[in-house]
C-alpha atoms as a PDB file:
ATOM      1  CA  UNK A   1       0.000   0.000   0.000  1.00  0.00           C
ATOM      2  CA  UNK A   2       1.563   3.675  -0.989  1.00  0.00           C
ATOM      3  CA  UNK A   3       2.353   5.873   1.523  1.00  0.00           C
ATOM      4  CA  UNK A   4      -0.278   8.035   0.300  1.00  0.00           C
ATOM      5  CA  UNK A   5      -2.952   5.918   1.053  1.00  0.00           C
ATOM      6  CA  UNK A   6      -1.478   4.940   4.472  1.00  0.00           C
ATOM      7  CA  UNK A   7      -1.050   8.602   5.487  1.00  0.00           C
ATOM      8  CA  UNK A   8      -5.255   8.891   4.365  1.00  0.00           C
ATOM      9  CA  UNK A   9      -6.450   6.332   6.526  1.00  0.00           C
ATOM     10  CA  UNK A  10      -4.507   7.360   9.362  1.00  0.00           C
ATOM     11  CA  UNK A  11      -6.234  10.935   9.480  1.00  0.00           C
ATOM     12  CA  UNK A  12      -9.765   8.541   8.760  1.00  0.00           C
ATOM     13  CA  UNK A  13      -8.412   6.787  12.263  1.00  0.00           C
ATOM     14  CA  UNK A  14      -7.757  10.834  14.056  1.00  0.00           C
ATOM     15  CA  UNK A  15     -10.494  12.149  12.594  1.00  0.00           C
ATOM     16  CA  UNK A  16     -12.680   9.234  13.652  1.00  0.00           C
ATOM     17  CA  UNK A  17     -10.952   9.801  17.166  1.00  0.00           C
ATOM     18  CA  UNK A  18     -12.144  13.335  17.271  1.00  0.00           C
ATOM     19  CA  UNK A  19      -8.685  14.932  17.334  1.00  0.00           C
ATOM     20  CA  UNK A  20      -8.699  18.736  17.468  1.00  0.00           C
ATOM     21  CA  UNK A  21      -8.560  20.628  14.254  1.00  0.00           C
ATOM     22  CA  UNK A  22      -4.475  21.889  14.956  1.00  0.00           C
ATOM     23  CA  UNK A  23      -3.559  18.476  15.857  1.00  0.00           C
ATOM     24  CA  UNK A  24      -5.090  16.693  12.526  1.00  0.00           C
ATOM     25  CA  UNK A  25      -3.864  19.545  10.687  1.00  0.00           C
ATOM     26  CA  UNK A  26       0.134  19.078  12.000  1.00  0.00           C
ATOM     27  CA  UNK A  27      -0.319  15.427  11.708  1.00  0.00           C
ATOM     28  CA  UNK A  28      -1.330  15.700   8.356  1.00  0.00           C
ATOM     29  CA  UNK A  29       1.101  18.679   7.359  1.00  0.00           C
ATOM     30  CA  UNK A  30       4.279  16.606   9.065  1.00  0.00           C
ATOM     31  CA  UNK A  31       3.478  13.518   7.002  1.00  0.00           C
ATOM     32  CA  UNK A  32       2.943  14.554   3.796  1.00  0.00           C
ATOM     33  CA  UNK A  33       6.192  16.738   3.700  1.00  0.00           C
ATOM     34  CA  UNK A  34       7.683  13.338   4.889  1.00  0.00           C
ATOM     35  CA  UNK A  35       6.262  11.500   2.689  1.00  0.00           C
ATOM     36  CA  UNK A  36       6.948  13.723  -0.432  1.00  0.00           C
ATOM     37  CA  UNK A  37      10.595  14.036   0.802  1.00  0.00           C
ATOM     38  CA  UNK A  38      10.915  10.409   1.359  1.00  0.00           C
ATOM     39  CA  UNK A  39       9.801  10.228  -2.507  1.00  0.00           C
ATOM     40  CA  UNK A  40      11.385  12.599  -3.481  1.00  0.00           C
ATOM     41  CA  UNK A  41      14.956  12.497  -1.732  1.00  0.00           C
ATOM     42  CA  UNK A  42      14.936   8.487  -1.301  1.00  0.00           C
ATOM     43  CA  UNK A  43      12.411   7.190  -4.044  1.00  0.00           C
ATOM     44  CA  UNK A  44      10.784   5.546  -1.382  1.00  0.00           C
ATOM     45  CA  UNK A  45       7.131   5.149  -2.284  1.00  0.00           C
ATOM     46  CA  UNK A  46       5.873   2.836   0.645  1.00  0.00           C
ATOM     47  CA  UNK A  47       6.109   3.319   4.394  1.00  0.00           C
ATOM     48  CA  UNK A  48       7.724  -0.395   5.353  1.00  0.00           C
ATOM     49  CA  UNK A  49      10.517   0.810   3.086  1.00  0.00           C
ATOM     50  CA  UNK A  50      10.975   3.701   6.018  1.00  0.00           C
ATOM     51  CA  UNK A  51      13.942   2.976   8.144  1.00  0.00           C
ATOM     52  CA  UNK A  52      15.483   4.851  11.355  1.00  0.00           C
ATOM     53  CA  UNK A  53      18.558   6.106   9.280  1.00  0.00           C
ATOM     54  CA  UNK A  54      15.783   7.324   6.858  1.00  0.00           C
ATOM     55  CA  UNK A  55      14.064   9.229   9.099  1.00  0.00           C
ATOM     56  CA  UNK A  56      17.504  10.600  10.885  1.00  0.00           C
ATOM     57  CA  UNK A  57      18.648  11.887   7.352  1.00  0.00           C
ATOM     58  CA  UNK A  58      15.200  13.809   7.033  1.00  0.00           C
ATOM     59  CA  UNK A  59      15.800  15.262  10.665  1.00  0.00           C
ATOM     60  CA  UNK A  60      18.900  16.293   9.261  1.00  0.00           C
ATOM     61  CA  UNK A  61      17.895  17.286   6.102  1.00  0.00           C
ATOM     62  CA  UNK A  62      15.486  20.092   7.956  1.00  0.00           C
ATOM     63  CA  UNK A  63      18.176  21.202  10.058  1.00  0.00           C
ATOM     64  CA  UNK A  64      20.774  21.916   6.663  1.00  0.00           C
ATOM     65  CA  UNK A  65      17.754  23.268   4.384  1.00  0.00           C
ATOM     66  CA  UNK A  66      16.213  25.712   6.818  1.00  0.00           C
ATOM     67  CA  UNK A  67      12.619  27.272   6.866  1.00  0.00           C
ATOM     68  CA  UNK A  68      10.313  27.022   4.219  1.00  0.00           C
ATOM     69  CA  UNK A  69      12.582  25.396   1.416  1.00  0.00           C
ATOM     70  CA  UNK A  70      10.301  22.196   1.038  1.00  0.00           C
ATOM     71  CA  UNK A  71       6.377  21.960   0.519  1.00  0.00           C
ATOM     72  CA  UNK A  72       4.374  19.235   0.383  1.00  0.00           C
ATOM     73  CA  UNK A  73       2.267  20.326  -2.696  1.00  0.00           C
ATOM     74  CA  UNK A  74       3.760  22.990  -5.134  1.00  0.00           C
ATOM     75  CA  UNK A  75       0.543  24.883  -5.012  1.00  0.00           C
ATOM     76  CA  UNK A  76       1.495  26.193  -1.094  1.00  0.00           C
ATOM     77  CA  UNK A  77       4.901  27.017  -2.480  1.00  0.00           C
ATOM     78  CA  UNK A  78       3.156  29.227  -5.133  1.00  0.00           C
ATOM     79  CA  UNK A  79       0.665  30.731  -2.602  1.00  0.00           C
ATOM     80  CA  UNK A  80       3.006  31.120   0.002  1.00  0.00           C
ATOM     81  CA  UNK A  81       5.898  32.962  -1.616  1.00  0.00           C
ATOM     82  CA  UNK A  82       8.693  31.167   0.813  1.00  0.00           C
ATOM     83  CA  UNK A  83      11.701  33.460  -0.594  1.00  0.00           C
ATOM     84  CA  UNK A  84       9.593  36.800   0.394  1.00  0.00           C
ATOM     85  CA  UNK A  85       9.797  35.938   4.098  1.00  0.00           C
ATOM     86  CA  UNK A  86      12.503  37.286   6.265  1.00  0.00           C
ATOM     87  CA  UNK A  87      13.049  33.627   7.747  1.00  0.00           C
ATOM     88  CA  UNK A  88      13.395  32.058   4.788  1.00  0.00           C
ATOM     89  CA  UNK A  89      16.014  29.564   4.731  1.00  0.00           C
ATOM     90  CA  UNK A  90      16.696  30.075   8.746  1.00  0.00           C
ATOM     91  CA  UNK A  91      17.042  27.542  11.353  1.00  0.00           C
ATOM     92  CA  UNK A  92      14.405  25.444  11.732  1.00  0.00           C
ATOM     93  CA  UNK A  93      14.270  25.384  15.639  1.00  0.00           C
ATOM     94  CA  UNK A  94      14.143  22.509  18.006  1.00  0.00           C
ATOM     95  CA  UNK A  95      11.004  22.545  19.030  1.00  0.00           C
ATOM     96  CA  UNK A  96       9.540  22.461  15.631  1.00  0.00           C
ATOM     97  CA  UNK A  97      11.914  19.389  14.927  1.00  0.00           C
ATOM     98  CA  UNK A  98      10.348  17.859  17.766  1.00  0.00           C
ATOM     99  CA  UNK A  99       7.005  18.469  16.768  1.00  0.00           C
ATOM    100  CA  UNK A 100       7.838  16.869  13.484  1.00  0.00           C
ATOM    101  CA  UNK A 101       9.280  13.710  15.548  1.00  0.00           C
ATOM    102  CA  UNK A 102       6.344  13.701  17.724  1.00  0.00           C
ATOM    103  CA  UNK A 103       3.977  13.437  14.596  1.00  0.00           C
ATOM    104  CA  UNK A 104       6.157  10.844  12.544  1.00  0.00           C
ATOM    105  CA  UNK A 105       6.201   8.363  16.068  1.00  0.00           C
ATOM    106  CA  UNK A 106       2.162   8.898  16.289  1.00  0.00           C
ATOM    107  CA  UNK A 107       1.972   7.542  13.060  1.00  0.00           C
ATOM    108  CA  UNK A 108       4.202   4.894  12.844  1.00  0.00           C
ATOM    109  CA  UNK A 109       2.929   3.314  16.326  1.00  0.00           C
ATOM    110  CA  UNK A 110      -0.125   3.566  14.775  1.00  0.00           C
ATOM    111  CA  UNK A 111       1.355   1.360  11.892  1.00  0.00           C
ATOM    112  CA  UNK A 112       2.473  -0.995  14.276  1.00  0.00           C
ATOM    113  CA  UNK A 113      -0.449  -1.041  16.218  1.00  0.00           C
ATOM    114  CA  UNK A 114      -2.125  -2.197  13.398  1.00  0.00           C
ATOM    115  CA  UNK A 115       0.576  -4.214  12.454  1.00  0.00           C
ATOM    116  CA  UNK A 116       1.655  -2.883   9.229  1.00  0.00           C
ATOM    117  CA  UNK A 117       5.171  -2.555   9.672  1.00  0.00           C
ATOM    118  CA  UNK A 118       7.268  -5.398  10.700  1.00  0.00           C
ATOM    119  CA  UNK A 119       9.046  -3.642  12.852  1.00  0.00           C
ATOM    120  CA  UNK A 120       8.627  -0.309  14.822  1.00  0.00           C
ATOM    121  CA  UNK A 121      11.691   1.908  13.780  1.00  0.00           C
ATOM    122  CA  UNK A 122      10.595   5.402  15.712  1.00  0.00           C
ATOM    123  CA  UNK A 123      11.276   3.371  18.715  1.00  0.00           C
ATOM    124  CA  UNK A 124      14.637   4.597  18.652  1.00  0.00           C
ATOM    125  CA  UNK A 125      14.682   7.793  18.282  1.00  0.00           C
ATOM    126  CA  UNK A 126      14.915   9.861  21.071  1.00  0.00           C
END
């Protein structure tokens, strides 16, 4: 199953959950930059193809890039007009990387709760 499609039915499971608008709408902004990076960067179309030193090379990936240098759709990069911010291209800070972390080990539990992945890899990440 494509990541895609995995990533849908995960915000079917939040929404059907009752999550709060700002959480489905981080949870869903986090994993389809992930995802299109993980295309994109490591032609990696399906989320059991997703490995700890994947995920590690995206953390690091944010921290080298900086603010608002990768979208998840080209029509928000359009919209948004990244290079006309004053933090474009700055630090992306700690908490925010966090935040992302936080997201990506909500969804893969959820993976392995439902066991789709044969093995947990956000388990070891900090």
């Amino acid at each position: 199953m494509s990541f895609d499609w995995q990533i849908d039915e995960f915000m079917v499971y939040c929404r059907s959950r009752q999550l709060r608008e700002k959480t489905l709408n981080s949870y869903e902004q986090t994993l389809r930059l992930f995802e299109r990076w993980c295309r994109e960067t490591m032609g990696i179309e399906t989320v059991d193809k997703v490995s700890e030193s994947v995920v590690r090379r995206y953390i690091n990936d944010l921290q080298e890039r900086g603010k608002y240098t990768f979208y998840s759709n080209d029509n928000k990069k359009a919209y948004n007009c990244p290079d006309r911010r004053r933090d474009f291209r700055k630090p992306v800070s700690i908490i925010t990387i966090n935040n992302y972390i936080r997201n990506l080990r909500v969804f893969f539990n959820w993976l392995d709760r439902d066991y789709l992945l044969k093995r947990n890899i956000i388990l070891y990440l900090p």
